[in-house]
N, C-alpha and C. Protein backbone atom coordinates (compact mmCIF):
# COMPACT_ATOMS: atom_id res chain seq x y z
N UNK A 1 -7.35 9.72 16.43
CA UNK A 1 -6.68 10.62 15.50
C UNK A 1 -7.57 11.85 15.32
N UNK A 2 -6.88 12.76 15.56
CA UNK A 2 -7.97 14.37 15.22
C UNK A 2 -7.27 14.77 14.00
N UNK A 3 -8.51 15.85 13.55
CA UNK A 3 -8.07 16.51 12.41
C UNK A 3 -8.48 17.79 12.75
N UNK A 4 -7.51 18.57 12.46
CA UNK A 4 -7.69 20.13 12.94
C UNK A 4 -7.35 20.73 11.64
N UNK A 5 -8.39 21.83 11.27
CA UNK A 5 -8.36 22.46 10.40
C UNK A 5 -8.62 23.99 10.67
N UNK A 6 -7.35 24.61 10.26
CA UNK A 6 -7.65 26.03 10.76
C UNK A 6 -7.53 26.75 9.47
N UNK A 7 -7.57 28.61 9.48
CA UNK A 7 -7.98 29.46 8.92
C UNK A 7 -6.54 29.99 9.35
N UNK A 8 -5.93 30.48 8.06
CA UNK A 8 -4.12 31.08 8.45
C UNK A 8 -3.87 32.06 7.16
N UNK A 9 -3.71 33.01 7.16
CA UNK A 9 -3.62 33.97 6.42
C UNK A 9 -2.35 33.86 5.59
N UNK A 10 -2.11 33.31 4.17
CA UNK A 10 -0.50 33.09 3.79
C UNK A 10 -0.77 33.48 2.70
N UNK A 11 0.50 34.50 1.96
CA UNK A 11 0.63 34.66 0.80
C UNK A 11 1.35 34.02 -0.20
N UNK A 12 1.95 33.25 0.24
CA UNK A 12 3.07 32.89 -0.89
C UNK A 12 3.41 31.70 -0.20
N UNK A 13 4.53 30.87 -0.81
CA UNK A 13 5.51 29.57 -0.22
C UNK A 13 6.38 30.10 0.71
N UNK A 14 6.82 31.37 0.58
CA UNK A 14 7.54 31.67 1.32
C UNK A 14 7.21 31.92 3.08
N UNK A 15 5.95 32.06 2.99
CA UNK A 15 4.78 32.33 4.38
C UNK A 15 4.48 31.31 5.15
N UNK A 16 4.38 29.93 3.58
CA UNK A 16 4.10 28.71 4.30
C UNK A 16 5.14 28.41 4.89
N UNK A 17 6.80 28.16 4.75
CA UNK A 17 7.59 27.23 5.15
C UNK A 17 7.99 27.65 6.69
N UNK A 18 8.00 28.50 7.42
CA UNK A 18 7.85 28.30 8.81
C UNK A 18 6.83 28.43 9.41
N UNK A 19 5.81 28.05 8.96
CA UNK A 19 4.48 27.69 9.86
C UNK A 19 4.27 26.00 9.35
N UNK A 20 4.83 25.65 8.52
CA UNK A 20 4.67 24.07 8.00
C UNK A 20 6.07 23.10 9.14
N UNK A 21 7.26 24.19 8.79
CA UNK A 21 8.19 23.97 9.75
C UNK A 21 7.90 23.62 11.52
N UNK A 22 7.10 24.68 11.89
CA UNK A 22 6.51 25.03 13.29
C UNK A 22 5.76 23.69 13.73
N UNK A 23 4.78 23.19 12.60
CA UNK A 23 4.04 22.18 12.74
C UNK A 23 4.23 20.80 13.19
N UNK A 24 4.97 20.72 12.26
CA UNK A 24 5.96 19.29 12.17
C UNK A 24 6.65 19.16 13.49
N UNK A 25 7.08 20.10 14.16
CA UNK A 25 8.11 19.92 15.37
C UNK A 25 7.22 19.62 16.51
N UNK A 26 5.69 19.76 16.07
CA UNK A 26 4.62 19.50 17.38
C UNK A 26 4.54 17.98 17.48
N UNK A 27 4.72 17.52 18.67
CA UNK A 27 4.87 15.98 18.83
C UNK A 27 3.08 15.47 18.60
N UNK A 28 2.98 14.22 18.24
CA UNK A 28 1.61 13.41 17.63
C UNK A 28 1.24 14.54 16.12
N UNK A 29 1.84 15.34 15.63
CA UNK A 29 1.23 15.58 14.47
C UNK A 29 1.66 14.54 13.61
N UNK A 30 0.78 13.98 12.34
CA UNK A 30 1.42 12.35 11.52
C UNK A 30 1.12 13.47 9.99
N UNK A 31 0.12 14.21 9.35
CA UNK A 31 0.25 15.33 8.59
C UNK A 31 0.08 16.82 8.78
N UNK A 32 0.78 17.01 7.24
CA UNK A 32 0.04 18.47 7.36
C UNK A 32 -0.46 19.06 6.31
N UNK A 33 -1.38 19.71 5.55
CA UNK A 33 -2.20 20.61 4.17
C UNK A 33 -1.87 21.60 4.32
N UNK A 34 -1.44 22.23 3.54
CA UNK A 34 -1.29 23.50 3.55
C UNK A 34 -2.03 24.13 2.09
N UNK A 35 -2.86 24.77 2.36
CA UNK A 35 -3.37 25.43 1.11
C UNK A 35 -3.49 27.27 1.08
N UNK A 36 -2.38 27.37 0.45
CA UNK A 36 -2.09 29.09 0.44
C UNK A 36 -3.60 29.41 -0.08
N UNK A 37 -4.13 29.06 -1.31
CA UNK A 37 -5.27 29.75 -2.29
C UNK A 37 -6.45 30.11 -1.23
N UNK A 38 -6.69 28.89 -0.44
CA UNK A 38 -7.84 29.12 0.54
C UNK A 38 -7.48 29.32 2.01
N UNK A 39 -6.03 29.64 1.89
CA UNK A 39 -5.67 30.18 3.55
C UNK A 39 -6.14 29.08 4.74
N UNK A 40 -6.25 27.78 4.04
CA UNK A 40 -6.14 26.65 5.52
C UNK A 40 -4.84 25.65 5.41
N UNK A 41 -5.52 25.19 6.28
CA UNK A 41 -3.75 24.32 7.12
C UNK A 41 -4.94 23.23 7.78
N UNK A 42 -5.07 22.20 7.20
CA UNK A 42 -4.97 20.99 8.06
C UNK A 42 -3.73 19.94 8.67
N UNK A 43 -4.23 19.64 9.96
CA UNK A 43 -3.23 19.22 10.84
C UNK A 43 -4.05 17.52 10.74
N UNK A 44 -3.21 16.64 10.95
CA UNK A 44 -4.07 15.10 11.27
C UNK A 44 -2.52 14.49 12.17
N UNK A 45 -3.44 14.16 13.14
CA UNK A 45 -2.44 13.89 14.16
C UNK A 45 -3.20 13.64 15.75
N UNK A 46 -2.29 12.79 16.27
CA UNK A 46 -2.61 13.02 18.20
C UNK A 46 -2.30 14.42 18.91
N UNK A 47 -2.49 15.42 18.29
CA UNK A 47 -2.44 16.43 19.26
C UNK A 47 -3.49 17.40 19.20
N UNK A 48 -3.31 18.26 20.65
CA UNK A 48 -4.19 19.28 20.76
C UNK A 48 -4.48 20.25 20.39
N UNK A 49 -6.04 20.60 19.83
CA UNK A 49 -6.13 21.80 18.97
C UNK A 49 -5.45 22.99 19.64
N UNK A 50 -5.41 23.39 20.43
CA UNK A 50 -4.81 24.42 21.36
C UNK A 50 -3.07 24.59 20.88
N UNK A 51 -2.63 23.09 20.92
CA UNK A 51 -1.20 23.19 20.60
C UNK A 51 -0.91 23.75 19.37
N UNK A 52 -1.65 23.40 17.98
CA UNK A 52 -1.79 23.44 16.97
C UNK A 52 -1.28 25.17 16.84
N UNK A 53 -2.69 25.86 17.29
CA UNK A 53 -2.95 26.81 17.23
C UNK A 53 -1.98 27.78 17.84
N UNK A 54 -1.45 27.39 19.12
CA UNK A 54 -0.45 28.12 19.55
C UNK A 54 1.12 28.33 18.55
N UNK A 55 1.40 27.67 18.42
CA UNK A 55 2.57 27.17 17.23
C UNK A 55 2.73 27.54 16.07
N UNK A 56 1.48 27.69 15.53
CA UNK A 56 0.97 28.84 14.60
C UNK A 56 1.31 29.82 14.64
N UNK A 57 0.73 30.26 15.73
CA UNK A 57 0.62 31.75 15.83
C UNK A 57 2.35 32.44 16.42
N UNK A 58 3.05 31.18 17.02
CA UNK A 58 4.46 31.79 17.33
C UNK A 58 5.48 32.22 16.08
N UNK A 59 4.63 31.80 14.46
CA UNK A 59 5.36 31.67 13.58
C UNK A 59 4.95 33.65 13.28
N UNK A 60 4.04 34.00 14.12
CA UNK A 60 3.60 35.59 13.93
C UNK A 60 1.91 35.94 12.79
N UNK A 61 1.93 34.33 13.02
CA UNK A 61 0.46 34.52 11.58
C UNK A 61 -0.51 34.39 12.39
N UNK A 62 -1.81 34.57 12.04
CA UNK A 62 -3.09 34.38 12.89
C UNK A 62 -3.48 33.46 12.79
N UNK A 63 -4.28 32.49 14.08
CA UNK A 63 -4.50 31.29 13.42
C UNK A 63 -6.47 31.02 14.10
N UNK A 64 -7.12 30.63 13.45
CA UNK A 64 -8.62 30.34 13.60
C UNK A 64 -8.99 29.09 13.47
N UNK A 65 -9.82 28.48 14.48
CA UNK A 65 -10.09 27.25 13.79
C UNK A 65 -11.07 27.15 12.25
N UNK A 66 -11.05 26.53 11.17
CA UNK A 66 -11.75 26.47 10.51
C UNK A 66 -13.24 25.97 10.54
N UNK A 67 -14.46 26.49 9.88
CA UNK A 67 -15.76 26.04 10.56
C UNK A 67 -16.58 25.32 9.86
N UNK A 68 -15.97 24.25 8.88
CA UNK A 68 -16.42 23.27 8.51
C UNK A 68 -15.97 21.84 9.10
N UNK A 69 -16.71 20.75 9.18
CA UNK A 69 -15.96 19.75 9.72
C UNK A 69 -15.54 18.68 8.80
N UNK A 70 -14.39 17.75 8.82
CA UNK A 70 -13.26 16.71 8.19
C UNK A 70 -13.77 15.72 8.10
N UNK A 71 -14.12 15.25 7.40
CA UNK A 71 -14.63 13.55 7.66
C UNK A 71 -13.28 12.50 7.57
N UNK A 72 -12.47 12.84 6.86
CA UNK A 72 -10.95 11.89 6.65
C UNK A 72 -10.65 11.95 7.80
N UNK A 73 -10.13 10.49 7.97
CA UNK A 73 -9.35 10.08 8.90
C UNK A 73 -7.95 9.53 8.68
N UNK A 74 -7.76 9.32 7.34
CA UNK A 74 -6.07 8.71 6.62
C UNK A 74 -5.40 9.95 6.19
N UNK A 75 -4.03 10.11 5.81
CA UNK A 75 -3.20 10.81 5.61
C UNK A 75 -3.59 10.79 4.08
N UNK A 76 -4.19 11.84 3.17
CA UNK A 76 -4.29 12.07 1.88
C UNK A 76 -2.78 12.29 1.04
N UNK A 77 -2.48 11.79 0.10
CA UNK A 77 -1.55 11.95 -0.92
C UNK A 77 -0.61 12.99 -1.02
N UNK A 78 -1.92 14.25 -1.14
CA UNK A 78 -1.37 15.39 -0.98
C UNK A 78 -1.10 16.32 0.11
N UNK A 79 -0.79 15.24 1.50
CA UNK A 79 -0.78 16.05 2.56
C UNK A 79 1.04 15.19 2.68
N UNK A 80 1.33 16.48 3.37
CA UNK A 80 2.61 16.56 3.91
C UNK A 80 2.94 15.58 5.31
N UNK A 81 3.81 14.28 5.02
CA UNK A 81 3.94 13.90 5.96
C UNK A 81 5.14 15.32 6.92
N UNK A 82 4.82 14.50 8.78
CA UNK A 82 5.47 15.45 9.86
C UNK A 82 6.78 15.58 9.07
N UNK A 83 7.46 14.57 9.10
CA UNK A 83 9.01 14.30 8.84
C UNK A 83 9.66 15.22 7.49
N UNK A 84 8.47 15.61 6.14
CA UNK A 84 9.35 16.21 5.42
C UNK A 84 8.44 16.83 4.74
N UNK A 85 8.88 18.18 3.74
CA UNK A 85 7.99 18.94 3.01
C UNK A 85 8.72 18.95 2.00
């Protein structure tokens, strides 16, 4: 299971819901974080950071990996399962 945590520039809910949308449709993603205040997006899932990132960025936002590292490995409470937001 990886955890990918990137750097995504969002202002509002309205910024998040097709890049949260985008996410979910990536096959092996199991969550997703979205935190507008600090502009990251964790992903936890079987897929590739590359994919992540690409998918992102088709939503027109910039996407960076983030440069701290995840120690979780379970789906947190407050993370968005794939299937619904």
């Amino acid at each position: 299971m990886e955890v990918i945590e990137l750097r995504v520039r969002l202002h509002c809910k309205a910024c998040e819901k097709p890049v949260a949308r985008a996410l979910r449709k990536l096959k092996g993603v199991t969550c997703i974080e979205i935190d507008v205040i600090a502009s990251k997006i964790t992903v936890l899932g079987y897929v590739d950071r590359n994919a992540v990132i690409k998918g992102v960025r088709k939503t027109g936002r910039q996407a960076e990996l983030w440069q701290s590292s995840h120690q979780d490995s379970g789906c947190p409470v407050n993370m968005f399962p794939r299937w619904g937001t």
